[in-house]
N, C-alpha and C. Protein backbone atom coordinates (compact mmCIF):
# COMPACT_ATOMS: atom_id res chain seq x y z
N UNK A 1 59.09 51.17 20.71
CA UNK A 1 59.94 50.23 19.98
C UNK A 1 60.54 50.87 18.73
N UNK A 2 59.86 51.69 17.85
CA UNK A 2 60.24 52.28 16.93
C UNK A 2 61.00 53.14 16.96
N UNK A 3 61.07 54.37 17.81
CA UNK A 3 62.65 55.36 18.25
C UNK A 3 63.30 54.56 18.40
N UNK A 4 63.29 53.42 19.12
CA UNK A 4 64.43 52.85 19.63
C UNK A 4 64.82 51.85 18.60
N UNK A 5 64.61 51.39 17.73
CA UNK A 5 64.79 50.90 16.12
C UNK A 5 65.74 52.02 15.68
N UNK A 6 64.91 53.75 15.45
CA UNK A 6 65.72 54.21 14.51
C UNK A 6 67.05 54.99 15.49
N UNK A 7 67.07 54.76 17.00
CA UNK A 7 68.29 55.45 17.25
C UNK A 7 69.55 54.39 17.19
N UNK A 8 69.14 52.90 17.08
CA UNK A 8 70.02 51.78 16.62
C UNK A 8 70.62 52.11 15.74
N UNK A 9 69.71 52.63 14.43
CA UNK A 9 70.45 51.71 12.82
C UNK A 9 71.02 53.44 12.92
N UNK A 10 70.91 54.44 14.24
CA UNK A 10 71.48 56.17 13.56
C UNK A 10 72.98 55.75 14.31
N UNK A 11 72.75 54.89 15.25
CA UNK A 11 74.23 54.62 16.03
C UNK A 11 75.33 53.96 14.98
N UNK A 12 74.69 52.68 14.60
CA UNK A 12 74.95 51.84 13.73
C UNK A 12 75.72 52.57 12.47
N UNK A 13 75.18 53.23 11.46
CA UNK A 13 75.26 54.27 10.87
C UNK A 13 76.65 54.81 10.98
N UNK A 14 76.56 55.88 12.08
CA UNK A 14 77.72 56.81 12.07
C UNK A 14 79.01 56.14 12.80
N UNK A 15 79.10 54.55 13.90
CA UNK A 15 80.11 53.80 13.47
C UNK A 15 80.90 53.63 12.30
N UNK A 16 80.01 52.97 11.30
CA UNK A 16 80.42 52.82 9.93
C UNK A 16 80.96 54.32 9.71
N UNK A 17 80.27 54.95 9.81
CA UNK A 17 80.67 56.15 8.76
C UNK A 17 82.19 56.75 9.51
N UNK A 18 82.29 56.94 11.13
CA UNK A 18 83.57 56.54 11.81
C UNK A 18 84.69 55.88 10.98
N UNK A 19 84.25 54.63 10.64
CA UNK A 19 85.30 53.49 10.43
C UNK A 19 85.90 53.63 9.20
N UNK A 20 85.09 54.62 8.22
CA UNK A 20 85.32 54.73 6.65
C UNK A 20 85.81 55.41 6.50
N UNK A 21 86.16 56.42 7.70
CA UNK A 21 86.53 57.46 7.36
C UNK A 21 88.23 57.28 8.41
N UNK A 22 88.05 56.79 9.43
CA UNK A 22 89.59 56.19 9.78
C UNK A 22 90.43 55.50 8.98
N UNK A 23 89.69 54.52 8.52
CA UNK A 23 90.50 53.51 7.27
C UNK A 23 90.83 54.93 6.67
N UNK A 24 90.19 55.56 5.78
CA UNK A 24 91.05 56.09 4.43
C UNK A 24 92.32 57.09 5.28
N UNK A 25 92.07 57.58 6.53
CA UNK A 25 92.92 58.49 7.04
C UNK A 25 94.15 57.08 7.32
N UNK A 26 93.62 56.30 7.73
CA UNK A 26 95.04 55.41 8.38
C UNK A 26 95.84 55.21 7.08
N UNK A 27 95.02 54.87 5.56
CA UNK A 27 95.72 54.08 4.40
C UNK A 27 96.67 55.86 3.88
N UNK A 28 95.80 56.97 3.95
CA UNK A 28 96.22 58.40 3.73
C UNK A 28 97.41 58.59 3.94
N UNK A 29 97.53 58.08 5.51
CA UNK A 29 98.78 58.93 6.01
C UNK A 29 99.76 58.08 6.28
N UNK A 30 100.16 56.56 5.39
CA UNK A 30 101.33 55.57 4.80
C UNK A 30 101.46 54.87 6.07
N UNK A 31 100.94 55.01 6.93
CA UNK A 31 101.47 53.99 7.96
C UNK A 31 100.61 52.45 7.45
N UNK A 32 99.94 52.28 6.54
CA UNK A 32 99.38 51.03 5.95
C UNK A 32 100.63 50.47 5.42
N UNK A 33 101.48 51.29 4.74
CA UNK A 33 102.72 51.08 3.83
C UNK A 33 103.58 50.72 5.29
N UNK A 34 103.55 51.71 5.56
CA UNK A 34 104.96 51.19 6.77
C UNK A 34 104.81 49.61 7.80
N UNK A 35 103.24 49.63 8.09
CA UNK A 35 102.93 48.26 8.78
C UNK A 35 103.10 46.82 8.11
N UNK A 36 102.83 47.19 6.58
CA UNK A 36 103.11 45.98 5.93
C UNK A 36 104.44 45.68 5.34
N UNK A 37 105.43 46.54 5.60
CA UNK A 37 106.71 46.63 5.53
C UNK A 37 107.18 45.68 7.22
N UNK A 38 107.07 46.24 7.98
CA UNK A 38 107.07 45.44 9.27
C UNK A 38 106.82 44.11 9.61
N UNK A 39 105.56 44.19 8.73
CA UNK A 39 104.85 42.20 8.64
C UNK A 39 106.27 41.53 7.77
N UNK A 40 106.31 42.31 6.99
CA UNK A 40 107.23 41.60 5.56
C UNK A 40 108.77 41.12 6.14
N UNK A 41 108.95 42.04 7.51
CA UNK A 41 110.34 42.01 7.93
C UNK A 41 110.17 41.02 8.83
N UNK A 42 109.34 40.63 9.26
CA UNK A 42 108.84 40.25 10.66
C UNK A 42 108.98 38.53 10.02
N UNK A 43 108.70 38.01 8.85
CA UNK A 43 108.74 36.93 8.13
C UNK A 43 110.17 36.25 8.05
């Protein structure tokens, strides 16, 4: 039960750490800017 506890929260883990690290590349490289330009037009 216990490996299988800590290979959860190691999966768990490097998702997040995945996701933190896409966000800043997605906000990095202006297409955050360009998508909310699109929403804004899209109104």
């Amino acid at each position: 039960m216990f490996p299988l506890l800590i290979l959860l929260a190691a999966l768990l883990l490097g998702w997040a750490l995945w996701f933190v690290i896409e966000l800043v590349r997605y906000i990095a490289s202006g297409e955050y800017e360009m998508d909310e330009r699109m929403r804004d037009f899209e109104r």
